[in-house]
Protein backbone atom coordinates (compact mmCIF):
# COMPACT_ATOMS: atom_id res chain seq x y z
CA UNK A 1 -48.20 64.82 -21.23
CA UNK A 2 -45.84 67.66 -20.46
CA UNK A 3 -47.73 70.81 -21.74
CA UNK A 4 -45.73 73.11 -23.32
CA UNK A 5 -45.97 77.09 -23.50
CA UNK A 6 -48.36 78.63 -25.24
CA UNK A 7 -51.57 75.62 -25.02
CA UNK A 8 -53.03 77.60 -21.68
CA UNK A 9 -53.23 81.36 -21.42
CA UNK A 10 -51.71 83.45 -19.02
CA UNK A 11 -53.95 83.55 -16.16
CA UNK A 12 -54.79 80.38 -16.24
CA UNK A 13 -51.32 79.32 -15.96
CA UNK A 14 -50.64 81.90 -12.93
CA UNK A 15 -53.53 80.41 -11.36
CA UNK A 16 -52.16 76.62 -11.97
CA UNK A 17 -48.95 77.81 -10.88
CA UNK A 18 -50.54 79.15 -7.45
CA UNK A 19 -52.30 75.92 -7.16
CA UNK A 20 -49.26 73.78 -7.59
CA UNK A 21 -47.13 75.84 -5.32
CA UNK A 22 -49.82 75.09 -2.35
CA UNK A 23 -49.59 72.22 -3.24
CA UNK A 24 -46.27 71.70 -2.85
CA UNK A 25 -46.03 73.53 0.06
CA UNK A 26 -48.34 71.48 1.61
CA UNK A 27 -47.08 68.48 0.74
CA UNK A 28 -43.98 69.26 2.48
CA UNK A 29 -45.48 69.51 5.76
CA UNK A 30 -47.51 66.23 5.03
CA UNK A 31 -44.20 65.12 3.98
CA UNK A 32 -42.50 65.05 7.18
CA UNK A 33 -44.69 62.65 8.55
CA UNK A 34 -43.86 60.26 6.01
CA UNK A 35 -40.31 60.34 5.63
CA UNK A 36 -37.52 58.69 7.60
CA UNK A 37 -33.95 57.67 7.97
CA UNK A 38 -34.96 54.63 5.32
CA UNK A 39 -37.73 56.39 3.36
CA UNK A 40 -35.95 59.70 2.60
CA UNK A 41 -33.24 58.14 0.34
CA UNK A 42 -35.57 55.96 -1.52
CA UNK A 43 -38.13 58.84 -1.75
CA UNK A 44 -34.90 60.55 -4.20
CA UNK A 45 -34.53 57.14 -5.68
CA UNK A 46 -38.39 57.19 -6.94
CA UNK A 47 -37.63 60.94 -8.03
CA UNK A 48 -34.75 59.52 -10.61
CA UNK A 49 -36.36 56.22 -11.48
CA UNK A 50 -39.49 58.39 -12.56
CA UNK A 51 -37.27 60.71 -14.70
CA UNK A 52 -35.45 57.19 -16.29
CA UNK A 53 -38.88 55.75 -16.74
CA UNK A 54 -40.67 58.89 -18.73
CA UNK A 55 -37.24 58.55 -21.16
CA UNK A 56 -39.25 55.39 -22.48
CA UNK A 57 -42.03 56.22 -24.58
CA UNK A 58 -44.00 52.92 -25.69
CA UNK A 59 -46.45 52.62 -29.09
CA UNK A 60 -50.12 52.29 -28.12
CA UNK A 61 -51.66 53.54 -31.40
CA UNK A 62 -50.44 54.18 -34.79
CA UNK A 63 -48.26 56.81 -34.62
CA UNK A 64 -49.11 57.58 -31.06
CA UNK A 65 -46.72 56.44 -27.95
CA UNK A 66 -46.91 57.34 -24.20
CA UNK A 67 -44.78 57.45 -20.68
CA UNK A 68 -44.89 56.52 -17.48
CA UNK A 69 -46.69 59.98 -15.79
CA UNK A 70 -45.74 58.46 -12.00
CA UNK A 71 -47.84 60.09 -9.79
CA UNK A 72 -49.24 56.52 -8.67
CA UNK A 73 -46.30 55.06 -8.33
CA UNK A 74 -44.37 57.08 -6.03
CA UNK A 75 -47.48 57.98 -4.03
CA UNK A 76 -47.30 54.13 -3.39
CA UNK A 77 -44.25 53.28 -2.84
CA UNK A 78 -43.66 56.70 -0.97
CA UNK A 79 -46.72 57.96 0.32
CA UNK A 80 -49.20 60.98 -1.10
CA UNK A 81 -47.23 64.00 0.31
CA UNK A 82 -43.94 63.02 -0.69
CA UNK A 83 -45.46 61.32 -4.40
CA UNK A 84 -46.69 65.15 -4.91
CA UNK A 85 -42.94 66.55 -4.48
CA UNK A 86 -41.32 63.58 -6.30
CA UNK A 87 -43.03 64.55 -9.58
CA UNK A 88 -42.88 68.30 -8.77
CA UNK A 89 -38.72 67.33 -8.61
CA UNK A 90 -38.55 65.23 -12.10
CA UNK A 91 -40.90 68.33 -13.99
CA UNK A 92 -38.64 70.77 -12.65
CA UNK A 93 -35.48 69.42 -13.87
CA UNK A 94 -36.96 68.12 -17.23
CA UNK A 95 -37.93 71.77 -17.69
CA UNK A 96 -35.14 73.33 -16.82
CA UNK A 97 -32.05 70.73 -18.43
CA UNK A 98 -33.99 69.32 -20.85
CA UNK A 99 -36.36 71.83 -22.38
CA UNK A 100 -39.56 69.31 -21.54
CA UNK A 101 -42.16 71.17 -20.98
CA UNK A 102 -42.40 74.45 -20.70
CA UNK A 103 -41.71 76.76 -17.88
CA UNK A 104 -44.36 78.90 -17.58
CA UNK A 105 -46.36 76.11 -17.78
CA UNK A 106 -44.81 74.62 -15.01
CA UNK A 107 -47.61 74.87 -12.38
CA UNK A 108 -49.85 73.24 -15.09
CA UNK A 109 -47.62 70.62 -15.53
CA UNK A 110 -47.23 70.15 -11.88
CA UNK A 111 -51.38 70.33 -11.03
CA UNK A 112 -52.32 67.81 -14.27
CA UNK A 113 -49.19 65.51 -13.94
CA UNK A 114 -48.37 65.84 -10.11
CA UNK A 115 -51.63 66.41 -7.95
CA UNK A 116 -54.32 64.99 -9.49
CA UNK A 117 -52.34 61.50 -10.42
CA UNK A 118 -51.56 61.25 -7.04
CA UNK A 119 -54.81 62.23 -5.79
CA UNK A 120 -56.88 60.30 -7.80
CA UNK A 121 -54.45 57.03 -7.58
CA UNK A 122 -53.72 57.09 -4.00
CA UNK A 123 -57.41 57.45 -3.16
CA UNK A 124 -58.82 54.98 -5.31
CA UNK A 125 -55.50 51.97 -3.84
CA UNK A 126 -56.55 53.09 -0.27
CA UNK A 127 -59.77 52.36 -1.05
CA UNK A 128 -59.20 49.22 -2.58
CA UNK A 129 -56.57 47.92 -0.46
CA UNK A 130 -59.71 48.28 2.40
CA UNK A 131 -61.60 46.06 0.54
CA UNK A 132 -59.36 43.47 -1.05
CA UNK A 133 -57.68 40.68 1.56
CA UNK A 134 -54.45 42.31 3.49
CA UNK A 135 -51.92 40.45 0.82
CA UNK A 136 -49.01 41.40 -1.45
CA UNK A 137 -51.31 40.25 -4.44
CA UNK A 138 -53.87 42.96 -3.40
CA UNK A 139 -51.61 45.97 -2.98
CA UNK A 140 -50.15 44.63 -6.37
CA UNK A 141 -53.31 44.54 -8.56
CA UNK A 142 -54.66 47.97 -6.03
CA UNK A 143 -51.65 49.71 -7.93
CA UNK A 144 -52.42 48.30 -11.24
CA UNK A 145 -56.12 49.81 -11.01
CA UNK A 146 -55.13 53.03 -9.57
CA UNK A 147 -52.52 53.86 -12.01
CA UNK A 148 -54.59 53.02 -15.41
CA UNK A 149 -57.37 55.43 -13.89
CA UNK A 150 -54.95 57.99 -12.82
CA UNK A 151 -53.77 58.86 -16.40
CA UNK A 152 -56.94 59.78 -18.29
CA UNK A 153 -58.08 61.52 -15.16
CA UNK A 154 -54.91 63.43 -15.88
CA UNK A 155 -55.67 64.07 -19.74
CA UNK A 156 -59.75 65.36 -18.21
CA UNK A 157 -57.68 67.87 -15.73
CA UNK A 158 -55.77 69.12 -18.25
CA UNK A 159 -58.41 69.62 -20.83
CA UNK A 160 -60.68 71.19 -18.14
CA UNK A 161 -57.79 73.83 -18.01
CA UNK A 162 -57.97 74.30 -21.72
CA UNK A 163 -61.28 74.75 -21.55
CA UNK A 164 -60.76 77.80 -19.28
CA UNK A 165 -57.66 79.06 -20.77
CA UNK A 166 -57.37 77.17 -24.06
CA UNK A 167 -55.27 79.75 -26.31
CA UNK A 168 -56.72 77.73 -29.44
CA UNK A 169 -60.37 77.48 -30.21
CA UNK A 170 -61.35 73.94 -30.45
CA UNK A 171 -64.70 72.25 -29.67
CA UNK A 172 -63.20 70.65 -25.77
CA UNK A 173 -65.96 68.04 -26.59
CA UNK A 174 -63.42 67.20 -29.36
CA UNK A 175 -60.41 67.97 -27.00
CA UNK A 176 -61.58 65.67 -23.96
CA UNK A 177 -62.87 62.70 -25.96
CA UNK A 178 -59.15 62.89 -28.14
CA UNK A 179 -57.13 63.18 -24.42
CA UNK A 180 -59.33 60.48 -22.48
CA UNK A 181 -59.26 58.08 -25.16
CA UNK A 182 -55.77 58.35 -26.14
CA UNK A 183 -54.13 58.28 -22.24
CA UNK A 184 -56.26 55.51 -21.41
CA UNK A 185 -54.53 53.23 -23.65
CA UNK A 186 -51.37 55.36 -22.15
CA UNK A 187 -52.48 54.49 -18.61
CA UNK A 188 -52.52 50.73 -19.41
CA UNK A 189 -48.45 50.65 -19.94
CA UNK A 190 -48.68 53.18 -16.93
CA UNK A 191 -50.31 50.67 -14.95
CA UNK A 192 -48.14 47.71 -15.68
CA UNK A 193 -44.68 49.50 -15.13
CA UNK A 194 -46.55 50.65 -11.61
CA UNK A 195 -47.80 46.68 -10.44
CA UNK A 196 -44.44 45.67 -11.23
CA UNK A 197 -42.35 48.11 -9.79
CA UNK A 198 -44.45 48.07 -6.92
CA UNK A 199 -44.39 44.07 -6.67
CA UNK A 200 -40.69 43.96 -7.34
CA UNK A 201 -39.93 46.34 -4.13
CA UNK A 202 -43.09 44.54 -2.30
CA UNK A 203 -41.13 41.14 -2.89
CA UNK A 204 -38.02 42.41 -1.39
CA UNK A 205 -38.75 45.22 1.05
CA UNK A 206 -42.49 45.30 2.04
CA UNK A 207 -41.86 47.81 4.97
CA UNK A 208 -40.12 50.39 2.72
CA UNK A 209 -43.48 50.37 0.34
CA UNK A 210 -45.79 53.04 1.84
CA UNK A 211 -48.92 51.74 0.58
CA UNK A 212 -47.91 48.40 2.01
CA UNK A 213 -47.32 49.19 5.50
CA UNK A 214 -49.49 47.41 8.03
CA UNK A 215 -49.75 44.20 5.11
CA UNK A 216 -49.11 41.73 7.86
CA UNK A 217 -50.94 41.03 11.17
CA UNK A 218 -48.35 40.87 14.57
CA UNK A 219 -46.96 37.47 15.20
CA UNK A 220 -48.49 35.93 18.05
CA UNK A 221 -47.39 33.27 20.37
CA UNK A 222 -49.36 31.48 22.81
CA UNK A 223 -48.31 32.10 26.31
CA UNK A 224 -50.15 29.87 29.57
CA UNK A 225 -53.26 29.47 26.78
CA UNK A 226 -53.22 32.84 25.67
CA UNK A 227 -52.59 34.23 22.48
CA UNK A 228 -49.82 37.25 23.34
CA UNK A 229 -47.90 39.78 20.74
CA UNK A 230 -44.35 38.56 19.96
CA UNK A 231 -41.29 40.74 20.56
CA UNK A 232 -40.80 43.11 17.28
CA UNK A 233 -38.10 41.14 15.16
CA UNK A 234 -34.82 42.74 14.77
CA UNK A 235 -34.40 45.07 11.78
CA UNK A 236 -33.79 43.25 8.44
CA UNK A 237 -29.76 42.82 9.05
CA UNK A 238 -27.68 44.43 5.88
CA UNK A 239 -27.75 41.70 2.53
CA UNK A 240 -30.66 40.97 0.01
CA UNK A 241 -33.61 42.77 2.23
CA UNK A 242 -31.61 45.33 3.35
CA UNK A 243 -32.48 49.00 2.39
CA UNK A 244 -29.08 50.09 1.11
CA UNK A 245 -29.41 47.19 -1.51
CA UNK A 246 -32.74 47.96 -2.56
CA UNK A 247 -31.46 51.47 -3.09
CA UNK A 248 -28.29 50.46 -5.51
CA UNK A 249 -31.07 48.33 -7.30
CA UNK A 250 -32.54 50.89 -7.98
CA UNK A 251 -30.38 53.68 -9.04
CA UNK A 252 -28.44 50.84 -11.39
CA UNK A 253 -32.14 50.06 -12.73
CA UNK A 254 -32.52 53.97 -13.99
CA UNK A 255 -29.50 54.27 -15.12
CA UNK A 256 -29.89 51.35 -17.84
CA UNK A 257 -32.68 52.41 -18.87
CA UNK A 258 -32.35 56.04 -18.91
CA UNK A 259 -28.83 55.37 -20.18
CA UNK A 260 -29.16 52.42 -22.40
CA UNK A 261 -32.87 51.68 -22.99
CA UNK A 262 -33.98 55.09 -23.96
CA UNK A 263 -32.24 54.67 -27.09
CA UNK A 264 -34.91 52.40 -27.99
CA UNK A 265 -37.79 54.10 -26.77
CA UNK A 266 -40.85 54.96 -29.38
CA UNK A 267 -40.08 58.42 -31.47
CA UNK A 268 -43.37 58.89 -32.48
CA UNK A 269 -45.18 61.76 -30.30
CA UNK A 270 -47.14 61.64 -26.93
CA UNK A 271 -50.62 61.54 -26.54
CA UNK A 272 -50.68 65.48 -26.16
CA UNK A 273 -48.33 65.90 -28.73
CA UNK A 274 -50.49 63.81 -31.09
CA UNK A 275 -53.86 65.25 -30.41
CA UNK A 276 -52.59 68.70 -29.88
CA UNK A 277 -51.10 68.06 -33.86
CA UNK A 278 -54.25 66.52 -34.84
CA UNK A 279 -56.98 68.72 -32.95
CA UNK A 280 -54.88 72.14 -34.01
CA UNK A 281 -53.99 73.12 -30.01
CA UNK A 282 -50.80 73.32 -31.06
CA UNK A 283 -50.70 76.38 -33.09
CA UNK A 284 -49.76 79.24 -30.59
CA UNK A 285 -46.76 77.28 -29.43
CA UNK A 286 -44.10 79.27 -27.38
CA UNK A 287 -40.42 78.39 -27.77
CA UNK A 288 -38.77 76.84 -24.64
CA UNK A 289 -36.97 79.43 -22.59
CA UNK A 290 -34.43 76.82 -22.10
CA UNK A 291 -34.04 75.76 -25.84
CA UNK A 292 -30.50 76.47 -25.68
CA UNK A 293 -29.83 74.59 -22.63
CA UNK A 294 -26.74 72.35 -23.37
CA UNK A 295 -29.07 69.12 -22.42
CA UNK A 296 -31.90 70.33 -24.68
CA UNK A 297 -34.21 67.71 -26.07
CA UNK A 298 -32.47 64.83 -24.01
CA UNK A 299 -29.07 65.11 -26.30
CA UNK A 300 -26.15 66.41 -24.96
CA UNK A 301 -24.89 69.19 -27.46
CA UNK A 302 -21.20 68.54 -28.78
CA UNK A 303 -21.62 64.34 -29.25
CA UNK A 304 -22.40 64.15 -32.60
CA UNK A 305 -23.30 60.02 -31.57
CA UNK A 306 -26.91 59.82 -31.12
CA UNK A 307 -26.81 56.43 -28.60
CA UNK A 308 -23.69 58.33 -26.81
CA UNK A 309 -25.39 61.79 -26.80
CA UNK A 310 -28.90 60.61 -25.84
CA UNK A 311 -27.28 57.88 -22.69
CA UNK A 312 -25.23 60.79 -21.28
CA UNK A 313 -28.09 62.70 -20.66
CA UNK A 314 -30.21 60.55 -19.27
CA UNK A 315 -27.63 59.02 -17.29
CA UNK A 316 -26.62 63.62 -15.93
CA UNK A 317 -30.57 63.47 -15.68
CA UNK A 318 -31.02 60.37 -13.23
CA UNK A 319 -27.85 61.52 -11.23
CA UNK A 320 -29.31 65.17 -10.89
CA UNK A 321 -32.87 64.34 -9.88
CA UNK A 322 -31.70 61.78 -7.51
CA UNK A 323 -29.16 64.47 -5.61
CA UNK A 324 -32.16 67.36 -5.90
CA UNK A 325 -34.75 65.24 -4.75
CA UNK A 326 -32.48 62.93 -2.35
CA UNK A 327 -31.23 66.56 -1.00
CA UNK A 328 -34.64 68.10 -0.42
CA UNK A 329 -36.02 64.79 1.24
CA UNK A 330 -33.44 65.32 3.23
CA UNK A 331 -33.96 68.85 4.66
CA UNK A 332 -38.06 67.87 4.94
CA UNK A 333 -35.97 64.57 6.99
CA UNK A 334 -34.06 66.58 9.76
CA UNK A 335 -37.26 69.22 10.09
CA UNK A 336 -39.05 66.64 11.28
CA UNK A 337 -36.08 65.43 13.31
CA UNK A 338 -35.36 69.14 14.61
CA UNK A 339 -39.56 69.64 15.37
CA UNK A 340 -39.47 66.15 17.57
CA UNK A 341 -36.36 66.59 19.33
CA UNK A 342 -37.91 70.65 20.44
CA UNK A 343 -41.38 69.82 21.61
């Protein structure tokens, strides 16, 4: 769903953009409450395996496919605050290496595919976690739920912004029943690559999954007839459960399938693409400002080898959202550090 120049006006996308950035911005403070020593790495981790993950379109109508948009997933396995500045990471890079959406379109991209995912996702698995019994089964089919709802939520935000800004005049009766219809058949593969992701890292590493923290009750032990807290078990000691596994899991995991996988990823267009084609949105179409970016359309320019061309740069994309977003984790990281260690 990455929107490309010239579907929203000017203003409008100034205004996004303003939106976005406070968004970001405040996510950054929010983030420093939820990122530690463990979290911060994996919170660049989620960053790259989102940008291997959107590399793999899948076919959900005829001539139709759609991607992972992510916003659930990282705000799950990472929290809300630090979900909003993983995606904000992977549509900056994308737009700026890979010509994927368009730059001054960036704070749209960031609002439809960044905030309101997360917002709307996180929300609706808090909610349900309440309700459902404290077990890895619930937070499993929680994430399920709020990632297929979190995609055509996406595709109403955006068409609520063409329907302000909309350079294109068509019906946005037309526009919202084509985008809702379309991403939520998009948010069903959406919602299965989030319950298993999220049920793969719950099966390892429960205490590293945000959304999962708190899962199980203290151990007790009954002391003289009373039932007392135990002593808080050691850390998990370095091996299968430790974090620094879990991490070269997962950076092996994107780079397979942004390296290797992609290759075989659907080349028909997205759901935007599609109905933008279909509907006639797409007709005042900007060129990318980084067209001529050596990385441009997810090829690297030289290799003449598709598979070789297309792997390289997914494997430069995975390696450069993971040191941008493992770096600014980081910095959010040892603020928080610095604020403690001064009051």
């Amino acid at each position: 769903m990455h929107v490309p120049d010239g579907f929203i006006n000017a203003p409008v996308s100034v205004a996004a953009g303003v939106v976005a950035a406070g968004a970001v911005a405040v996510s950054l403070r929010g983030a420093r409450r939820e990122l530690d020593e463990r979290t911060a790495p994996l919170a660049g981790l989620v960053a790259a395996f989102i940008f291997a993950v959107q590399m793999l379109n899948f076919p959900v109508a005829a001539g139709t496919s759609g991607h992972l948009l992510g916003g659930a997933l990282a705000a799950i396995l990472v929290g809300p605050w630090t979900g909003v500045l993983c995606i904000a990471v992977v549509l900056l890079m994308q737009g700026i290496l890979f010509a994927d959406g368009g730059l001054t379109a960036l704070g749209v991209n960031i609002s439809v595919m960044g905030v309101v995912t997360v917002v709307v996702a996180y929300a609706l698995f808090r909610g349900l976690v309440l309700l459902l019994p404290r077990t890895r089964a619930s937070v499993t089919a929680a994430s399920f739920v709020a990632a297929l709802v979190s995609v055509p939520a996406a595709a109403a935000a955006f068409t609520a912004l063409y329907a302000i800004g909309g350079t294109t005049h068509v019906p946005v009766a037309k526009v919202l029943t084509a985008m809702v219809g379309v991403h939520t058949l998009i948010g069903v593969g959406e919602a299965v690559i989030t319950m298993l992701t999220v049920g793969a890292v719950v099966a390892v590493r429960p205490d590293l999954v945000h959304g999962a923290r708190g899962l199980t009750a203290p151990l007790k032990l009954r002391v003289g007839g009373e039932l007392v807290d135990a002593a808080p078990a050691a850390a998990p000691a370095a091996g299968s459960g430790s974090p620094k596994k879990v991490w070269i899991g997962g950076l092996v995991t994107a780079l397979v399938l942004a390296g290797f996988v992609s290759f075989y990823a659907s080349a028909s267009p997205d759901g935007l693409e599609k109905v933008a084609a279909d509907k006639g949105i797409d007709t005042k179409v900007e060129d990318h400002a980084a067209a001529d970016s050596p990385l441009a359309d997810y090829g690297v320019k030289g290799i003449e080898t598709a598979r070789l061309s297309g792997g390289l740069a997914g494997a430069i994309g995975v390696g450069a959202t993971l040191a941008v977003g493992t770096g600014a984790f980081w910095v959010v990281r040892r603020r928080r550090a610095h604020a403690e260690t001064t009051a």
